[in-house]
PDB file of N, CA and C in Angstrom:
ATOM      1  N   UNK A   1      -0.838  13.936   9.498  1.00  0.00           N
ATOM      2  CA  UNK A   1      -0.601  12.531   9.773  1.00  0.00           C
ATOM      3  C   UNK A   1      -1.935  11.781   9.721  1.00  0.00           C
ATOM      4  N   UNK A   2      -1.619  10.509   9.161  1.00  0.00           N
ATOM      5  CA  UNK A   2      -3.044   9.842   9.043  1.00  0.00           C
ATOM      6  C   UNK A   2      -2.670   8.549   9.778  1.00  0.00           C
ATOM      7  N   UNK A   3      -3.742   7.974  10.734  1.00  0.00           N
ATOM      8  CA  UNK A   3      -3.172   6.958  11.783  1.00  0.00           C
ATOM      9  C   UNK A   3      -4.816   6.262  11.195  1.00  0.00           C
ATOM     10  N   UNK A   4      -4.423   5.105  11.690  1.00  0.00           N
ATOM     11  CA  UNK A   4      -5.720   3.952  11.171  1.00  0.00           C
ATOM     12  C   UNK A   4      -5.392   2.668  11.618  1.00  0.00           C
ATOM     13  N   UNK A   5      -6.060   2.153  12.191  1.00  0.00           N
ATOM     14  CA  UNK A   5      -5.872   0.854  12.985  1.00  0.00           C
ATOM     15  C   UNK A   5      -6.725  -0.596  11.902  1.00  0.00           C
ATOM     16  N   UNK A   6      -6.491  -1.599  11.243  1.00  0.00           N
ATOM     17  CA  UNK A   6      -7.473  -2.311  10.506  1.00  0.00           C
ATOM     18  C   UNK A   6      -7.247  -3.749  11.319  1.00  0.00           C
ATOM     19  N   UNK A   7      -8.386  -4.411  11.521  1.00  0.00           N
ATOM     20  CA  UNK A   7      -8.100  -5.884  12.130  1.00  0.00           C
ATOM     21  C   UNK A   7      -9.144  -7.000  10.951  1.00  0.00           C
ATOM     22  N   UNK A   8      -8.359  -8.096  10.841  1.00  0.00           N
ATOM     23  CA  UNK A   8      -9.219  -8.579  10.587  1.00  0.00           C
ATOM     24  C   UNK A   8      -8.242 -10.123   9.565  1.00  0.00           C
ATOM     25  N   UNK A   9      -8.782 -10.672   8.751  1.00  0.00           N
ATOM     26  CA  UNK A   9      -7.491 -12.122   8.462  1.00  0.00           C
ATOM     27  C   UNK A   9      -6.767 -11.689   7.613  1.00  0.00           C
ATOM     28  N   UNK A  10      -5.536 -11.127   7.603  1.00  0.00           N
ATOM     29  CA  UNK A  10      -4.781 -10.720   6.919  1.00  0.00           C
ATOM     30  C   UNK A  10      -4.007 -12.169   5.446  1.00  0.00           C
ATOM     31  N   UNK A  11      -4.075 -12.021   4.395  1.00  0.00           N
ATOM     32  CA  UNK A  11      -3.601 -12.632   3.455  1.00  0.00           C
ATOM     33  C   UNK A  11      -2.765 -12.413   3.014  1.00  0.00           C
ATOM     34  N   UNK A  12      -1.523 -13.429   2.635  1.00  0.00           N
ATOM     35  CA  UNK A  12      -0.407 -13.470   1.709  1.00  0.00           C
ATOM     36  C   UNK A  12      -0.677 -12.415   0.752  1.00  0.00           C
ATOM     37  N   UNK A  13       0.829 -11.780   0.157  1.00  0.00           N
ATOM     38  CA  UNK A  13       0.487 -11.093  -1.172  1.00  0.00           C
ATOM     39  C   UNK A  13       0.632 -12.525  -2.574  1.00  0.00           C
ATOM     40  N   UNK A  14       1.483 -13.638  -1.894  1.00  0.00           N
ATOM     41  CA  UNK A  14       1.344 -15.311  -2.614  1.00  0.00           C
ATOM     42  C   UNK A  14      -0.102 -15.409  -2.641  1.00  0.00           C
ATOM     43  N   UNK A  15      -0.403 -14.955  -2.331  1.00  0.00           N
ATOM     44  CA  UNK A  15      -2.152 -15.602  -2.385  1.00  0.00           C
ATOM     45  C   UNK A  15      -2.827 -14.416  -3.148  1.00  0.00           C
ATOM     46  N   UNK A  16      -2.371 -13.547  -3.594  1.00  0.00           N
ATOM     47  CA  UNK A  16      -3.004 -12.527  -4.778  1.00  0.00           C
ATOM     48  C   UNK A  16      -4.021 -13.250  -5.500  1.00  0.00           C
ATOM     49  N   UNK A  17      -3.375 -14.084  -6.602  1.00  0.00           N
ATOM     50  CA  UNK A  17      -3.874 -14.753  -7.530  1.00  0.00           C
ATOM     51  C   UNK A  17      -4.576 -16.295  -6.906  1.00  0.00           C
ATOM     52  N   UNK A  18      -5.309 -17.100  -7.737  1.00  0.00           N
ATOM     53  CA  UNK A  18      -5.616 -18.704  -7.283  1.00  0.00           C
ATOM     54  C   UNK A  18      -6.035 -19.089  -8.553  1.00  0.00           C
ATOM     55  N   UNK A  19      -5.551 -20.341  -8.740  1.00  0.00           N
ATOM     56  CA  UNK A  19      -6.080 -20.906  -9.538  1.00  0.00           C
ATOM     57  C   UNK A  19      -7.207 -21.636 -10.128  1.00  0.00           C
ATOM     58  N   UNK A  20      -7.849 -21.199 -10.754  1.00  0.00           N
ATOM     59  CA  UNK A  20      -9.065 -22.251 -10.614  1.00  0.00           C
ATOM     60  C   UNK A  20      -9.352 -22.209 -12.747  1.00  0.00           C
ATOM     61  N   UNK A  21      -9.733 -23.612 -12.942  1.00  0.00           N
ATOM     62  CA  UNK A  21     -10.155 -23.799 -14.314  1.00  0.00           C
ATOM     63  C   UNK A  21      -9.355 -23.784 -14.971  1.00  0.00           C
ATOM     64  N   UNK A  22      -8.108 -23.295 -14.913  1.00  0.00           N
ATOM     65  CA  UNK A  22      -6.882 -23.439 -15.807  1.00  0.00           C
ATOM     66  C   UNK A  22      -6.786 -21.866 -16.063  1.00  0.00           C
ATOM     67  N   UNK A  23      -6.893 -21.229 -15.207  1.00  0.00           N
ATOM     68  CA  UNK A  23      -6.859 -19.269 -15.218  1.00  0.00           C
ATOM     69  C   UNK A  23      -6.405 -19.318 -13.440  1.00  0.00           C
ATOM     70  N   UNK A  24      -5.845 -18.094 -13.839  1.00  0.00           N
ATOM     71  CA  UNK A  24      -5.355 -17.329 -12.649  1.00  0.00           C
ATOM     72  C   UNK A  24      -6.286 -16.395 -12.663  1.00  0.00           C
ATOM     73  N   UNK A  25      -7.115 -16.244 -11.612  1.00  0.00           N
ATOM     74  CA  UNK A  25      -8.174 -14.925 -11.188  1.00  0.00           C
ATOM     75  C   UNK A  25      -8.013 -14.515  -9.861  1.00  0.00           C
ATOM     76  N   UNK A  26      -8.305 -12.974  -9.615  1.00  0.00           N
ATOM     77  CA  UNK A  26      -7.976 -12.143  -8.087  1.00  0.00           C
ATOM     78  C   UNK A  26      -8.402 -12.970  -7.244  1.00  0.00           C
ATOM     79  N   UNK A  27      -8.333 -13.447  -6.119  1.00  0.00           N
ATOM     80  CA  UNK A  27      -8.564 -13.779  -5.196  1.00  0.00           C
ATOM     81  C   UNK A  27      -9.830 -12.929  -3.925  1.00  0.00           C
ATOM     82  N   UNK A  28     -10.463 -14.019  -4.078  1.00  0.00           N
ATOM     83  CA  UNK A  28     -11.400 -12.795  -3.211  1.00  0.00           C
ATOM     84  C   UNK A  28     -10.952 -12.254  -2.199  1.00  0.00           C
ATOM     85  N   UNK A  29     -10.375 -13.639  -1.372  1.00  0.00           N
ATOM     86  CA  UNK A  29      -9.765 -13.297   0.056  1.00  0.00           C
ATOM     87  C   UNK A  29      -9.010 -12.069   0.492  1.00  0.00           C
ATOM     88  N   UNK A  30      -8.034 -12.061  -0.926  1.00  0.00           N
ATOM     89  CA  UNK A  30      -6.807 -11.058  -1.077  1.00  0.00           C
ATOM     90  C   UNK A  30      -8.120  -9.671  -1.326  1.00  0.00           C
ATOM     91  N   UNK A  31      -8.658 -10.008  -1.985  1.00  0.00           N
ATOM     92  CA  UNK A  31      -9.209  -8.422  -2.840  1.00  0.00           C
ATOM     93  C   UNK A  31     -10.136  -7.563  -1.375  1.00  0.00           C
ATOM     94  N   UNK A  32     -11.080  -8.996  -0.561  1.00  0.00           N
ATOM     95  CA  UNK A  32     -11.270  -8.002   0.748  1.00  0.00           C
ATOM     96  C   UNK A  32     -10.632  -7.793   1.675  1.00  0.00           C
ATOM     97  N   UNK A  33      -8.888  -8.170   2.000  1.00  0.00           N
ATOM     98  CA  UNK A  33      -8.273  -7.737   3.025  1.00  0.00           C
ATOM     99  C   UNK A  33      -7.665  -6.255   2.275  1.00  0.00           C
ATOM    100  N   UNK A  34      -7.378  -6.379   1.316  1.00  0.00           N
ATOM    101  CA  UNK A  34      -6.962  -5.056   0.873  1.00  0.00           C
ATOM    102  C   UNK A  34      -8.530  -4.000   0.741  1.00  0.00           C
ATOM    103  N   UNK A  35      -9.175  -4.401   0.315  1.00  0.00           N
ATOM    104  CA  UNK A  35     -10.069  -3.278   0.332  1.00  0.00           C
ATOM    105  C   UNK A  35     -10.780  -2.672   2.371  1.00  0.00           C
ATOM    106  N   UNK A  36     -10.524  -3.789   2.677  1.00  0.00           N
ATOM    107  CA  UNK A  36     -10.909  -3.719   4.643  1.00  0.00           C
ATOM    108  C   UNK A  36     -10.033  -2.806   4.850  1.00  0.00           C
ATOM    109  N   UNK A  37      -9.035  -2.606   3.837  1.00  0.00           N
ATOM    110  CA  UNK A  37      -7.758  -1.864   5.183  1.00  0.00           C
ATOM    111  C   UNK A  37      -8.126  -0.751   4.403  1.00  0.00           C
ATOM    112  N   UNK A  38      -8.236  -0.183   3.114  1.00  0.00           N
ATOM    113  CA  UNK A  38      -8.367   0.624   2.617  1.00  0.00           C
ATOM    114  C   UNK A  38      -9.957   1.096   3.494  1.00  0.00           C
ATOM    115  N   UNK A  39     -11.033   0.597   3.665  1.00  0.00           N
ATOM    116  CA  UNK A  39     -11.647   1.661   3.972  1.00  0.00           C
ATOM    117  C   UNK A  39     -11.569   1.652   5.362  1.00  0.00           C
ATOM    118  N   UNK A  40     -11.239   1.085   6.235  1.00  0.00           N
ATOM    119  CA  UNK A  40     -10.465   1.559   7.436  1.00  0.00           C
ATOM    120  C   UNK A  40      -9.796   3.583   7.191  1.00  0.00           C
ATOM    121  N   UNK A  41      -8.935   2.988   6.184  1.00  0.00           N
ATOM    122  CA  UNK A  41      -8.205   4.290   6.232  1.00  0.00           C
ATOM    123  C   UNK A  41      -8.782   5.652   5.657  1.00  0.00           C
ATOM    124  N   UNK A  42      -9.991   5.528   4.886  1.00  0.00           N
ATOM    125  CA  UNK A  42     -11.047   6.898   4.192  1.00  0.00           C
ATOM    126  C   UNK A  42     -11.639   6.955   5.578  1.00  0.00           C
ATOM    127  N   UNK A  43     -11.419   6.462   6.445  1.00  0.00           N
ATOM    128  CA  UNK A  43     -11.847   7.100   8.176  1.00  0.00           C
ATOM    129  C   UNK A  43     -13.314   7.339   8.028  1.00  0.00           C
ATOM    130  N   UNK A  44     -13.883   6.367   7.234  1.00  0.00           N
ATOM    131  CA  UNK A  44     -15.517   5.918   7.304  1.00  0.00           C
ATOM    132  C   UNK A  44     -16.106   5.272   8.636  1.00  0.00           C
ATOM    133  N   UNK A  45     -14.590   3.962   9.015  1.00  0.00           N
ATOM    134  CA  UNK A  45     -15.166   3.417   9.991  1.00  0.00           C
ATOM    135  C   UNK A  45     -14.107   3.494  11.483  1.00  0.00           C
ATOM    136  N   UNK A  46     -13.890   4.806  11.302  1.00  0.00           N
ATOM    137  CA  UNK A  46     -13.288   5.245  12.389  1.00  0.00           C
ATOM    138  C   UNK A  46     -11.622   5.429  12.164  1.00  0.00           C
ATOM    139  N   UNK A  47     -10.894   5.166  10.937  1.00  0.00           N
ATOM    140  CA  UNK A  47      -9.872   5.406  10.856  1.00  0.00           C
ATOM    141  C   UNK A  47      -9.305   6.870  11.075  1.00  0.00           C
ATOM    142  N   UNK A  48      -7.988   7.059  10.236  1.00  0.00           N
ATOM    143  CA  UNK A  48      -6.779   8.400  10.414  1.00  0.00           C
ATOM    144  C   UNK A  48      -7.809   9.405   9.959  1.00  0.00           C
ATOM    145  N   UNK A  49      -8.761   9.471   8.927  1.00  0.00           N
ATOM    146  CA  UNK A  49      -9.330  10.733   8.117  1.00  0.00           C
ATOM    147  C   UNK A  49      -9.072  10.088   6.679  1.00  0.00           C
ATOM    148  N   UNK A  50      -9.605  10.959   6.022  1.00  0.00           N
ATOM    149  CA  UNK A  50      -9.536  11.389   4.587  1.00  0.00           C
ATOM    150  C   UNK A  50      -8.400  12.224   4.319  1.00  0.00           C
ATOM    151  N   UNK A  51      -7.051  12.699   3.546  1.00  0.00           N
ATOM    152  CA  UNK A  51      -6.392  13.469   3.059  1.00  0.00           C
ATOM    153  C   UNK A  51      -6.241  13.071   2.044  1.00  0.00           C
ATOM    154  N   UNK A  52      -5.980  13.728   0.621  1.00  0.00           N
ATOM    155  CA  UNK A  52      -5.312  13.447  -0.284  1.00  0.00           C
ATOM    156  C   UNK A  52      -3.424  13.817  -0.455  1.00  0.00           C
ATOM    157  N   UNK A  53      -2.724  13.106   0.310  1.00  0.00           N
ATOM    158  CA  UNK A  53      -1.313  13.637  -0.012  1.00  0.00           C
ATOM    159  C   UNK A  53      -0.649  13.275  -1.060  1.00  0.00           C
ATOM    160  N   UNK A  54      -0.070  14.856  -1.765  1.00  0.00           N
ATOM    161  CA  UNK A  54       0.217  14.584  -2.879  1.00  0.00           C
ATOM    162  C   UNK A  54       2.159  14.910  -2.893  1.00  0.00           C
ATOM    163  N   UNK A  55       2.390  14.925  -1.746  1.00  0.00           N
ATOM    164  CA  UNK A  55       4.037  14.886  -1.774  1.00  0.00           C
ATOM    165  C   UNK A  55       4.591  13.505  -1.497  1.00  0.00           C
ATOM    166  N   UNK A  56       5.937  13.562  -0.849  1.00  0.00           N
ATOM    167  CA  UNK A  56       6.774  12.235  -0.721  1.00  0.00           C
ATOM    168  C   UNK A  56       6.116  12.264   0.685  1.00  0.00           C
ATOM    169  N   UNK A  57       6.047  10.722   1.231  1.00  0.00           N
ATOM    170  CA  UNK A  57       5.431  10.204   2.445  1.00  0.00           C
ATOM    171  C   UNK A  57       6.654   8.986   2.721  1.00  0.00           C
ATOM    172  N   UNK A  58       5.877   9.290   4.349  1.00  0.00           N
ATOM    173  CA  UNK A  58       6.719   8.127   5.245  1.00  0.00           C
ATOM    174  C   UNK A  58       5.723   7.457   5.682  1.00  0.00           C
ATOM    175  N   UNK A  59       5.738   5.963   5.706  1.00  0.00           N
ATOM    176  CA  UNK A  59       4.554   4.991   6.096  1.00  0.00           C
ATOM    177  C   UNK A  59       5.151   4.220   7.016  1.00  0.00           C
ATOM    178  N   UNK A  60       4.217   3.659   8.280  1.00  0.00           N
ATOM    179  CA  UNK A  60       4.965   2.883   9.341  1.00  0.00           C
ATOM    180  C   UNK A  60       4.281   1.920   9.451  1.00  0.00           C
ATOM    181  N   UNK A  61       3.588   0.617   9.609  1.00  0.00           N
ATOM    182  CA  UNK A  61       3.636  -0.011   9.639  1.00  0.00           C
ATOM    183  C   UNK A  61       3.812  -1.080  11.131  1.00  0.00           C
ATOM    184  N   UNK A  62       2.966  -1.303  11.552  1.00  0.00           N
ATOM    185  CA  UNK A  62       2.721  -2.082  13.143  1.00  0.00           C
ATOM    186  C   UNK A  62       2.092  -3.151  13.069  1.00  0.00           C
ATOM    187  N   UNK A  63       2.828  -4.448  13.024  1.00  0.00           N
ATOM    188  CA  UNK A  63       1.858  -5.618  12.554  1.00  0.00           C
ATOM    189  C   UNK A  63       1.902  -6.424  13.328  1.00  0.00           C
ATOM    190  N   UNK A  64       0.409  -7.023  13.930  1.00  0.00           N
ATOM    191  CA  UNK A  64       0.131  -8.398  14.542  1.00  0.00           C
ATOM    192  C   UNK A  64      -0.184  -9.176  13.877  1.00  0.00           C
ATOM    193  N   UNK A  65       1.040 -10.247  13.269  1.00  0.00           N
ATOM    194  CA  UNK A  65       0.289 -10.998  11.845  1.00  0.00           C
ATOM    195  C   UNK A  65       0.608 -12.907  12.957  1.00  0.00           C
ATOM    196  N   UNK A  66       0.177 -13.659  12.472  1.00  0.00           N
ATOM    197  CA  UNK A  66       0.032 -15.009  12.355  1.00  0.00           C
ATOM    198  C   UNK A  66       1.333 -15.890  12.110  1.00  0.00           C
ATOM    199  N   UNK A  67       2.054 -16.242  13.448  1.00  0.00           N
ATOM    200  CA  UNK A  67       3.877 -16.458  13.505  1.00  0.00           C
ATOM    201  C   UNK A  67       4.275 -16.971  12.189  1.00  0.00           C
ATOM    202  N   UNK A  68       3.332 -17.803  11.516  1.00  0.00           N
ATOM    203  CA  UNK A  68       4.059 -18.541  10.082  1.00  0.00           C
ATOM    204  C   UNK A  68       4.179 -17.271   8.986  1.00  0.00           C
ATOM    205  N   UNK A  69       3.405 -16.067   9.201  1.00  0.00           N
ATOM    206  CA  UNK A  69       2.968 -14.854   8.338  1.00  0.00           C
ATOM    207  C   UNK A  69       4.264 -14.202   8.268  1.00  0.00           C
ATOM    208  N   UNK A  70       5.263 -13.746   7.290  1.00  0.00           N
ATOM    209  CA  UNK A  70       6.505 -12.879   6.780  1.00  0.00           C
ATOM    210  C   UNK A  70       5.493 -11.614   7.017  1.00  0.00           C
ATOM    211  N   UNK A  71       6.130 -10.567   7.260  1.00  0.00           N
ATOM    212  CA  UNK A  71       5.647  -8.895   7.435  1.00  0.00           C
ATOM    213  C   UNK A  71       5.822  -9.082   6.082  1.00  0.00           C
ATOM    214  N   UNK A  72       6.671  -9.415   5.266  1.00  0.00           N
ATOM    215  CA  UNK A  72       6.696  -8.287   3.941  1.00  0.00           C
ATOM    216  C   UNK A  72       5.327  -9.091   3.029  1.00  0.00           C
ATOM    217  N   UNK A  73       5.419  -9.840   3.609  1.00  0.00           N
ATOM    218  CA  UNK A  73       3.621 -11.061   2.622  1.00  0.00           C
ATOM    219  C   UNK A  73       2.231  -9.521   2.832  1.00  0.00           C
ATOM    220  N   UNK A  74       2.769  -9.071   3.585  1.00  0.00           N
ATOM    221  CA  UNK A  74       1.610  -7.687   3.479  1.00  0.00           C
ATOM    222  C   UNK A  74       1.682  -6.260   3.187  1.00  0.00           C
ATOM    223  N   UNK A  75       2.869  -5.798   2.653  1.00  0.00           N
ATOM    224  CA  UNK A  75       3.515  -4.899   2.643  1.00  0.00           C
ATOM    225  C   UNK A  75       2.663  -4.080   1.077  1.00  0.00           C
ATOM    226  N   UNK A  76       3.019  -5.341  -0.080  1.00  0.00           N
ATOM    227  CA  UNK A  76       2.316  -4.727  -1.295  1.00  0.00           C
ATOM    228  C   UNK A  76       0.550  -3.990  -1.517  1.00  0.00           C
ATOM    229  N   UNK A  77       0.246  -4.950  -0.303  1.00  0.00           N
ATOM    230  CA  UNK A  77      -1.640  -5.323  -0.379  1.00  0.00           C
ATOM    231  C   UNK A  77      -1.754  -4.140   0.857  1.00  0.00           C
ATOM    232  N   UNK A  78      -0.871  -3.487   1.461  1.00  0.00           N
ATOM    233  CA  UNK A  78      -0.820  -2.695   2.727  1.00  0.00           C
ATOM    234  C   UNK A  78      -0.630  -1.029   2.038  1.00  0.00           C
ATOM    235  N   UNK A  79       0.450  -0.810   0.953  1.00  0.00           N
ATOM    236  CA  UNK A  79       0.291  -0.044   0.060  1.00  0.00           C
ATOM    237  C   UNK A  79      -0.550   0.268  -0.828  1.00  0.00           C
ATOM    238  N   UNK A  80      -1.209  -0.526  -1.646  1.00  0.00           N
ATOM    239  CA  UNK A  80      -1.996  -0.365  -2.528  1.00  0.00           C
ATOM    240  C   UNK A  80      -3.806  -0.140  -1.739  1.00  0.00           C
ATOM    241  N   UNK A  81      -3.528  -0.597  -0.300  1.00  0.00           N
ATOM    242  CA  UNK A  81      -4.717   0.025   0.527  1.00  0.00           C
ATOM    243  C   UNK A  81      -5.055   1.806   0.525  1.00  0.00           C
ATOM    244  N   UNK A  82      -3.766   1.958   1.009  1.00  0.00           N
ATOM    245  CA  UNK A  82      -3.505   3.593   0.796  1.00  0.00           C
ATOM    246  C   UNK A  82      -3.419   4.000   0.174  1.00  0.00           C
ATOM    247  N   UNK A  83      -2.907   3.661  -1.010  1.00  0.00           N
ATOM    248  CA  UNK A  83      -3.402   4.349  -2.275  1.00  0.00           C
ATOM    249  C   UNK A  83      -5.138   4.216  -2.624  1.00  0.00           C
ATOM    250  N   UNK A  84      -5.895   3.039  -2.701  1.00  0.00           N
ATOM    251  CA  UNK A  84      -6.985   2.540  -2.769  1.00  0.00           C
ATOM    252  C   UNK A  84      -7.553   3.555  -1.991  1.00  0.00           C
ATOM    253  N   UNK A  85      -7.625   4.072  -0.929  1.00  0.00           N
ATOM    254  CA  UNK A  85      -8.391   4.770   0.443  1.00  0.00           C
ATOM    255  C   UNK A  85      -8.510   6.328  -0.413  1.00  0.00           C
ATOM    256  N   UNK A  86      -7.016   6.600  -1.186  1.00  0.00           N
ATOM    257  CA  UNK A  86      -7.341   8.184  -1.419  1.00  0.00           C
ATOM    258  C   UNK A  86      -6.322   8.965  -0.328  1.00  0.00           C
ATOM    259  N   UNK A  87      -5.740   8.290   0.416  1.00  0.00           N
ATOM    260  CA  UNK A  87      -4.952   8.944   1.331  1.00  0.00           C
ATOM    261  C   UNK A  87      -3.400   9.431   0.277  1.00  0.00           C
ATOM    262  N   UNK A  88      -3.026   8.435  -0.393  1.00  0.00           N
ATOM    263  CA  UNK A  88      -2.075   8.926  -1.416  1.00  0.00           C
ATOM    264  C   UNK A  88      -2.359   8.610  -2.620  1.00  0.00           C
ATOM    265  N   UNK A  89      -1.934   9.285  -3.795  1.00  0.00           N
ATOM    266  CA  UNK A  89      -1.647   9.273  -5.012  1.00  0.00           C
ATOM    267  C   UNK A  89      -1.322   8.192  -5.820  1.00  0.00           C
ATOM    268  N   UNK A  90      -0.682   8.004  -5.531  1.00  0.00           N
ATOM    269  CA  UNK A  90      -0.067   6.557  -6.100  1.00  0.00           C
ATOM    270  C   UNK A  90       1.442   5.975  -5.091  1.00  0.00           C
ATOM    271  N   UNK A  91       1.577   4.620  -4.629  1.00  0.00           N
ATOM    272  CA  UNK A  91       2.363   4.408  -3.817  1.00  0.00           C
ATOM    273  C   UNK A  91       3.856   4.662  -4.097  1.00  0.00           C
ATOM    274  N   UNK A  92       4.415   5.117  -5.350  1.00  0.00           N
ATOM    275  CA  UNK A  92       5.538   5.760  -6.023  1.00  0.00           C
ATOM    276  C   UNK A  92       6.207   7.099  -5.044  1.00  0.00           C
ATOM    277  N   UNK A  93       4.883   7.159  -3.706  1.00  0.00           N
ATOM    278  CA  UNK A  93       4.985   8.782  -3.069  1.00  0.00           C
ATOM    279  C   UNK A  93       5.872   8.375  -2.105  1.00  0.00           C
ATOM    280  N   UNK A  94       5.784   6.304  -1.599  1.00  0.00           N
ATOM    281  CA  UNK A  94       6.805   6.269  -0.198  1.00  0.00           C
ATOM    282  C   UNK A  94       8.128   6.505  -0.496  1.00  0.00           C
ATOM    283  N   UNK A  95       9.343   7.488   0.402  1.00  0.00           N
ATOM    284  CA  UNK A  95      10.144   7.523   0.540  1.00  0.00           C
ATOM    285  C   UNK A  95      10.933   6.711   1.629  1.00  0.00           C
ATOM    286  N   UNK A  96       9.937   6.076   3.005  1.00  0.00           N
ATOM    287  CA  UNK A  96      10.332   5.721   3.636  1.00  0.00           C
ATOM    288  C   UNK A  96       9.100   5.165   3.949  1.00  0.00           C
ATOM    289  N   UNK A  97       9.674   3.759   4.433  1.00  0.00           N
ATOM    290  CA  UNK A  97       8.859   2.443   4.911  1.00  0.00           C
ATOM    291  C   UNK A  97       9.028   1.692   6.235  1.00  0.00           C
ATOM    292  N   UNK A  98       8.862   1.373   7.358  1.00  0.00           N
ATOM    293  CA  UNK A  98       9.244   0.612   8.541  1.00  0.00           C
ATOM    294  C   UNK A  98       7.993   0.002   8.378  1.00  0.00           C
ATOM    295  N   UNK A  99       8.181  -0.858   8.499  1.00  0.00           N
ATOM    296  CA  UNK A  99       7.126  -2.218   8.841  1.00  0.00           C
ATOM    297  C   UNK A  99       7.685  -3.627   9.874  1.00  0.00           C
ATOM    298  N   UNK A 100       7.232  -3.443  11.380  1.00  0.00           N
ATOM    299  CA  UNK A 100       7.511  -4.213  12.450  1.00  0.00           C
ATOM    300  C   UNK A 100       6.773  -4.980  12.887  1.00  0.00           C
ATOM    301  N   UNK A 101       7.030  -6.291  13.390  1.00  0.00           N
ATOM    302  CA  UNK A 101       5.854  -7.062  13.976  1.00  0.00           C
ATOM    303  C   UNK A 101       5.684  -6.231  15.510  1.00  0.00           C
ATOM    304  N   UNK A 102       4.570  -6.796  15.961  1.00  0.00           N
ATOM    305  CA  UNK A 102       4.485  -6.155  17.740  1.00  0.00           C
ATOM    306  C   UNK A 102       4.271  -7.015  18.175  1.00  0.00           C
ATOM    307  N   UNK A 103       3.618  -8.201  17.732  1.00  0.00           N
ATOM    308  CA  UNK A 103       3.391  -9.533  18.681  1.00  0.00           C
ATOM    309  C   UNK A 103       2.525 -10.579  18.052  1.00  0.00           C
ATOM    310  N   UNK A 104       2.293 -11.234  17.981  1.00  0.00           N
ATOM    311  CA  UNK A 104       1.295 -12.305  17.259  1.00  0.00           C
ATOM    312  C   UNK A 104       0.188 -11.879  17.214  1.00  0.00           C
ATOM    313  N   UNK A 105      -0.610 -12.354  16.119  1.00  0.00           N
ATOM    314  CA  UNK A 105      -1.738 -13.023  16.282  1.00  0.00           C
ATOM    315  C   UNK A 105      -2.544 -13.828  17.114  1.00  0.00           C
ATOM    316  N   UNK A 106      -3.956 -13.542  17.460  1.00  0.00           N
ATOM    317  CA  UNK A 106      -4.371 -14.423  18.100  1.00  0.00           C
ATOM    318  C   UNK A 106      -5.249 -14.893  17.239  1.00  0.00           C
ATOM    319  N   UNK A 107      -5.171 -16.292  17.132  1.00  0.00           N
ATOM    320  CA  UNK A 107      -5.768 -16.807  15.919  1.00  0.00           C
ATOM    321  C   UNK A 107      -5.119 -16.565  14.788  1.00  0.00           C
ATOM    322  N   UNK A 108      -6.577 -16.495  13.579  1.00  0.00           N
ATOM    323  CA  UNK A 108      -5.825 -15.887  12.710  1.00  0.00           C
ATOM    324  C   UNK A 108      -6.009 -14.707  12.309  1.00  0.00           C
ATOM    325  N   UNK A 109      -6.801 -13.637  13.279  1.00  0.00           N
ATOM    326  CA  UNK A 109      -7.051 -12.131  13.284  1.00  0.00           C
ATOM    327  C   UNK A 109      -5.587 -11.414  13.507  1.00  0.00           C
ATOM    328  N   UNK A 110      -5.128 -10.888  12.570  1.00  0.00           N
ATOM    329  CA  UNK A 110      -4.356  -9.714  12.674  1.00  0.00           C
ATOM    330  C   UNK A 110      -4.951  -8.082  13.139  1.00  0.00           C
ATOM    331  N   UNK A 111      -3.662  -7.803  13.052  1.00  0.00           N
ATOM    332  CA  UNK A 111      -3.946  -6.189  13.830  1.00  0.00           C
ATOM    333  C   UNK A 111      -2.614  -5.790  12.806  1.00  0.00           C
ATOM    334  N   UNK A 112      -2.962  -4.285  12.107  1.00  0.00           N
ATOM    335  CA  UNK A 112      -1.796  -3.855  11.148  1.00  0.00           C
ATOM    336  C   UNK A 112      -2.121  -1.945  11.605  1.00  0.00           C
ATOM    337  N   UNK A 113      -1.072  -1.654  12.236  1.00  0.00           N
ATOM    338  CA  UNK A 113      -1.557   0.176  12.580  1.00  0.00           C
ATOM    339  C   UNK A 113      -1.173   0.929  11.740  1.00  0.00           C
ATOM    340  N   UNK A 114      -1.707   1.609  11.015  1.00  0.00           N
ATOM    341  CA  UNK A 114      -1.019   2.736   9.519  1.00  0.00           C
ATOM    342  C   UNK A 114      -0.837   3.723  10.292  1.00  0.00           C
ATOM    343  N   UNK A 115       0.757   4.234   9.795  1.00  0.00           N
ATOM    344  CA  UNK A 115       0.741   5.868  10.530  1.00  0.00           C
ATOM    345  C   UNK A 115       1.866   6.576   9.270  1.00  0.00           C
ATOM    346  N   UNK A 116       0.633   7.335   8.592  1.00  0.00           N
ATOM    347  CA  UNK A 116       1.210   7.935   6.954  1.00  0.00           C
ATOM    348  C   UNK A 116       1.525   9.284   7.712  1.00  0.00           C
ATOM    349  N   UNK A 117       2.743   9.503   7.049  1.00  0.00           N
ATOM    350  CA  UNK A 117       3.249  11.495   7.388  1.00  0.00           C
ATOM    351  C   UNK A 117       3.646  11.830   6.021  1.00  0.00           C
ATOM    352  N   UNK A 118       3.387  13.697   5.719  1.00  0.00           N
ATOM    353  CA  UNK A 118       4.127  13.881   4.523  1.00  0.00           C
ATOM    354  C   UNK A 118       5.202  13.760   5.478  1.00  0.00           C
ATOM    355  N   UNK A 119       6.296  13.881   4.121  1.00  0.00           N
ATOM    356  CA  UNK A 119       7.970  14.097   4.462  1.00  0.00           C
ATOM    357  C   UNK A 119       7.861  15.994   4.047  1.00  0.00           C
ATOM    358  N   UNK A 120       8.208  16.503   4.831  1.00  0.00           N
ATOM    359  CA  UNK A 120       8.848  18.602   4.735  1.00  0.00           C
ATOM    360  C   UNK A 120       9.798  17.955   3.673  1.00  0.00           C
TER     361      UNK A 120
END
């Protein structure tokens, strides 16, 4: 099991892209909340550990997001962390997903708890 706690301003997956100049380019905002959570989770800065799991996984999901914030606005950028980290393969591995709020935001700092299991 890999457990990992990441805090910090969580962004829309609507906010991926922005426009600027008449182009759609990554978004920085988006590109460091996903990469924050990802190295949260290579347990550099205290996260679950390092594993590489290469079977089917169950991911859970514990979110203190910002009352106007949808859970699922983080769900894509929350996957592709874990994959990003090295903890899984490619996100094709979830079989099972729960993703719950626990309580607000204060401000606009979120709190999102990863808790990856293989599936036997």
């Amino acid at each position: 099991m890999v457990k990992a706690t990441w805090t910090g301003i969580a962004v829309s997956d609507n906010r991926r892209l922005m426009h600027t100049r008449g182009r759609m380019i990554p978004n920085p905002a988006y590109i460091a909340f996903k990469e924050g959570m990802a190295w949260d989770l290579t347990g550099i800065k205290g996260g679950g550990g390092f594993c590489s799991m290469l079977g089917r996984v169950s991911v859970r999901l514990s979110c203190s997001l910002p009352v106007r914030m949808d859970v699922s606005a983080i769900v894509k950028a929350a996957l592709d962390a874990i994959q990003l980290s090295g903890v899984i393969l490619d996100d094709n591995q979830v079989d099972f997903l729960e993703v719950r709020r626990v309580g607000k935001a204060e401000g606009k700092t979120s709190t999102i708890v990863f808790e990856i299991d293989e599936i036997a």
